[in-house]
N, C-alpha and C. Protein backbone atom coordinates (compact mmCIF):
# COMPACT_ATOMS: atom_id res chain seq x y z
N UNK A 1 34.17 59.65 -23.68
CA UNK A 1 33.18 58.76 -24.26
C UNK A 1 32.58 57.93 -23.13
N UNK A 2 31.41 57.99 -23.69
CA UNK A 2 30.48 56.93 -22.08
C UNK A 2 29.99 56.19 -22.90
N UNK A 3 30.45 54.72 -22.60
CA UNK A 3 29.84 53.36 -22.70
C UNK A 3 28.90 52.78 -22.17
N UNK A 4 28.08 52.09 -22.66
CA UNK A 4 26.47 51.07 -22.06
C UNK A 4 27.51 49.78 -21.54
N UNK A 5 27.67 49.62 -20.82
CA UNK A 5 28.12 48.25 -20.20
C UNK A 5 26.97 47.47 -18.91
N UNK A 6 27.49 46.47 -18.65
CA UNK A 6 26.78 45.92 -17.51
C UNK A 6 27.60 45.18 -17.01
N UNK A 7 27.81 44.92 -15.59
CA UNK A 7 28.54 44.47 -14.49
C UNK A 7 27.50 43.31 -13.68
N UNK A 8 28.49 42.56 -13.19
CA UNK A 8 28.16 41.91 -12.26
C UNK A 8 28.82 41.28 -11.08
N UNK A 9 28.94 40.92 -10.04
CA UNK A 9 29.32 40.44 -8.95
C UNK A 9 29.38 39.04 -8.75
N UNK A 10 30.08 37.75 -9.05
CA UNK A 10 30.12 36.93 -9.10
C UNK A 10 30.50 35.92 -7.60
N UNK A 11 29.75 35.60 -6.78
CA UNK A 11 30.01 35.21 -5.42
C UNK A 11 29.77 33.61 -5.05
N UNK A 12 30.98 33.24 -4.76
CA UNK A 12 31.11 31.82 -4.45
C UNK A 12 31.97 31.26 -2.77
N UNK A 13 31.50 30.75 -2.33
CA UNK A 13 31.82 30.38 -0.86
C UNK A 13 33.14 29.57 -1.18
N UNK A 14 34.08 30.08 -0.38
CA UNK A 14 35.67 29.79 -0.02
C UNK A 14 36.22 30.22 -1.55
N UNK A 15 35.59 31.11 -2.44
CA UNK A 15 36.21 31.69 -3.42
C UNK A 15 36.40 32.66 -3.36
N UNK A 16 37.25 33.95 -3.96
CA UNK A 16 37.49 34.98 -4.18
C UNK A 16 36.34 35.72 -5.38
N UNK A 17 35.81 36.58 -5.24
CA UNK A 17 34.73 37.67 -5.78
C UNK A 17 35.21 37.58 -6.76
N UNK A 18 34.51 37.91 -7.97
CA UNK A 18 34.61 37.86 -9.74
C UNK A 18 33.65 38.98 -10.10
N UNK A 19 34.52 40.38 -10.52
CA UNK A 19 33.78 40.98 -10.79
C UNK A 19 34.15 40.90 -12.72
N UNK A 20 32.73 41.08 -12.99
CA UNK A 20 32.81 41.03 -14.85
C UNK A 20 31.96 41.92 -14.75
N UNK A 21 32.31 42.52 -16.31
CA UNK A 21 32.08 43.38 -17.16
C UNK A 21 31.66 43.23 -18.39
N UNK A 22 30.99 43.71 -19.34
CA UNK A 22 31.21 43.96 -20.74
C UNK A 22 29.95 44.97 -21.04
N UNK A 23 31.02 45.57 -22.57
CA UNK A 23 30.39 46.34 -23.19
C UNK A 23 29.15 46.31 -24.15
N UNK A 24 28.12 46.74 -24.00
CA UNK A 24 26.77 46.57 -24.90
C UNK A 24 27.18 47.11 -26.53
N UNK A 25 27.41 45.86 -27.57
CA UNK A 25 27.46 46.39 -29.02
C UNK A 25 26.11 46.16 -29.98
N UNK A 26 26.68 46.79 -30.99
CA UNK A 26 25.23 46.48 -31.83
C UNK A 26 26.21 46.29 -33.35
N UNK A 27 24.79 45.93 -34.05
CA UNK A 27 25.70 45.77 -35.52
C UNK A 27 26.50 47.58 -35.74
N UNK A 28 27.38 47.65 -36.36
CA UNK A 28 28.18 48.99 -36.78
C UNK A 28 26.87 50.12 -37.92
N UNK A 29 28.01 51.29 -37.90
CA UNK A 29 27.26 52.63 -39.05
C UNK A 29 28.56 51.83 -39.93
N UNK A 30 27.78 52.01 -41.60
CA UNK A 30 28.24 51.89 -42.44
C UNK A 30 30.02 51.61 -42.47
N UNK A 31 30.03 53.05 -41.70
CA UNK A 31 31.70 53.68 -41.83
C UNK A 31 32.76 52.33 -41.19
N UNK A 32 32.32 51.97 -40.18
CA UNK A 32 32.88 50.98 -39.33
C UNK A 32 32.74 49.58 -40.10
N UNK A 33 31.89 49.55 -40.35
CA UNK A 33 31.32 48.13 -41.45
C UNK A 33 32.27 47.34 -41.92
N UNK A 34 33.00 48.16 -42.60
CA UNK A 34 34.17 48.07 -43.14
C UNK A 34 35.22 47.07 -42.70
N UNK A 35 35.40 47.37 -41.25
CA UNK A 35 36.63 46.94 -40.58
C UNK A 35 36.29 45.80 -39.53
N UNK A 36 34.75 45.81 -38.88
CA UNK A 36 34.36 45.51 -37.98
C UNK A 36 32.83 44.93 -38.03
N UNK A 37 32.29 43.53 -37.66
CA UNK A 37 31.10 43.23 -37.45
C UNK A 37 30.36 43.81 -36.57
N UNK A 38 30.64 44.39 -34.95
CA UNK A 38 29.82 44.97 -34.05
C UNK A 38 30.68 46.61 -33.59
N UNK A 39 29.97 47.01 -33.06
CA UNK A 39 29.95 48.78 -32.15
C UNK A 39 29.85 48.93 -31.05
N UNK A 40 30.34 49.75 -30.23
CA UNK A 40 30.05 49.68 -28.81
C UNK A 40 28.89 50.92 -28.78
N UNK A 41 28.38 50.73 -27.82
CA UNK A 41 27.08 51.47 -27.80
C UNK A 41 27.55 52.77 -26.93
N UNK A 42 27.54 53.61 -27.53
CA UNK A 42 28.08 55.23 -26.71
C UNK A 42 26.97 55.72 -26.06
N UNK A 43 26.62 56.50 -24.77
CA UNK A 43 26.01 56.93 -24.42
C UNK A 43 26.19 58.08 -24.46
N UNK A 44 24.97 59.64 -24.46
CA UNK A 44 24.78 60.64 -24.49
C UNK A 44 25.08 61.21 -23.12
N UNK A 45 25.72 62.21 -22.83
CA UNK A 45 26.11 62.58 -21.22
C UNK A 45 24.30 62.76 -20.56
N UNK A 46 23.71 63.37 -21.71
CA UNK A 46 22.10 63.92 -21.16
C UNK A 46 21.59 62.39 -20.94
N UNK A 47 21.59 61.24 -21.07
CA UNK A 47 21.47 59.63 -20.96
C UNK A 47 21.67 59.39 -19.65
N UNK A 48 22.93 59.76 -19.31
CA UNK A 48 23.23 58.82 -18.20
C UNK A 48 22.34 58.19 -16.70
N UNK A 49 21.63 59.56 -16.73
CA UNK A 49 21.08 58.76 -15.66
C UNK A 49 19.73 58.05 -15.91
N UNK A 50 19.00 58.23 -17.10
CA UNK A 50 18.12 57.19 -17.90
C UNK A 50 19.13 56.02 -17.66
N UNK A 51 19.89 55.58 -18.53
CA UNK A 51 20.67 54.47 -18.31
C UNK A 51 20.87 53.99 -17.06
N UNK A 52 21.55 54.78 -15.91
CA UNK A 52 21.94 53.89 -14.77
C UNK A 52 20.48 53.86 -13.26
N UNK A 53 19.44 54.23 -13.83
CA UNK A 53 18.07 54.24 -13.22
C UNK A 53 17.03 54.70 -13.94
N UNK A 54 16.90 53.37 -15.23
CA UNK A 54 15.63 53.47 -15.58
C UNK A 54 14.23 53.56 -14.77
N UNK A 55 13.21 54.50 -15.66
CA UNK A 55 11.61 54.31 -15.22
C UNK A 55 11.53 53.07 -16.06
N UNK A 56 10.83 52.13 -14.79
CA UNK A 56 10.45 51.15 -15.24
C UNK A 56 8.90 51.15 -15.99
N UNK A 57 8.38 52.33 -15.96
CA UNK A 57 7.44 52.35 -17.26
C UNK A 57 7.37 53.17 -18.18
N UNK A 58 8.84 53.21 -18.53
CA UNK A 58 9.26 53.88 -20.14
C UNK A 58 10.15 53.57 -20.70
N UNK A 59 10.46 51.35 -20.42
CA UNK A 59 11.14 50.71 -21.13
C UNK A 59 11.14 50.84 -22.52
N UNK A 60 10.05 50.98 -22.83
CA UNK A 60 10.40 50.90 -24.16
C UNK A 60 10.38 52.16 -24.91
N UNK A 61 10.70 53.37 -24.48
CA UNK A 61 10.79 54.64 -25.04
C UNK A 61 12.44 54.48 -24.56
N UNK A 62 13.31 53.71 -23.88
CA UNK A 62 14.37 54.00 -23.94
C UNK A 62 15.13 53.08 -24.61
């Protein structure tokens, strides 16, 4: 399973690096509804590299 997440690098002088994470959710399918308010957003293997280097002029077709 491939997840939509986003990272970042957190950098502070005489501190130690903070790297964070999290996963992109959305409201749930029905089925999940049930148990759970949000979903993690799965990505398509044919996605991935849309996802990790969008065209920046076909934001909004993705």
């Amino acid at each position: 399973m491939l997840v939509a997440c986003l990272w970042s690098r957190w950098q502070s002088k005489d501190e130690p690096d903070l790297l964070s994470i999290a996963a992109i959710t959305d409201e749930p399918p029905t089925e999940i509804a049930a148990g759970h308010d949000r979903c993690i957003i799965s990505i398509q293997p044919s996605q991935v590299d849309a996802w990790l280097d969008p065209d920046a002029g076909e934001l909004a077709a993705q």
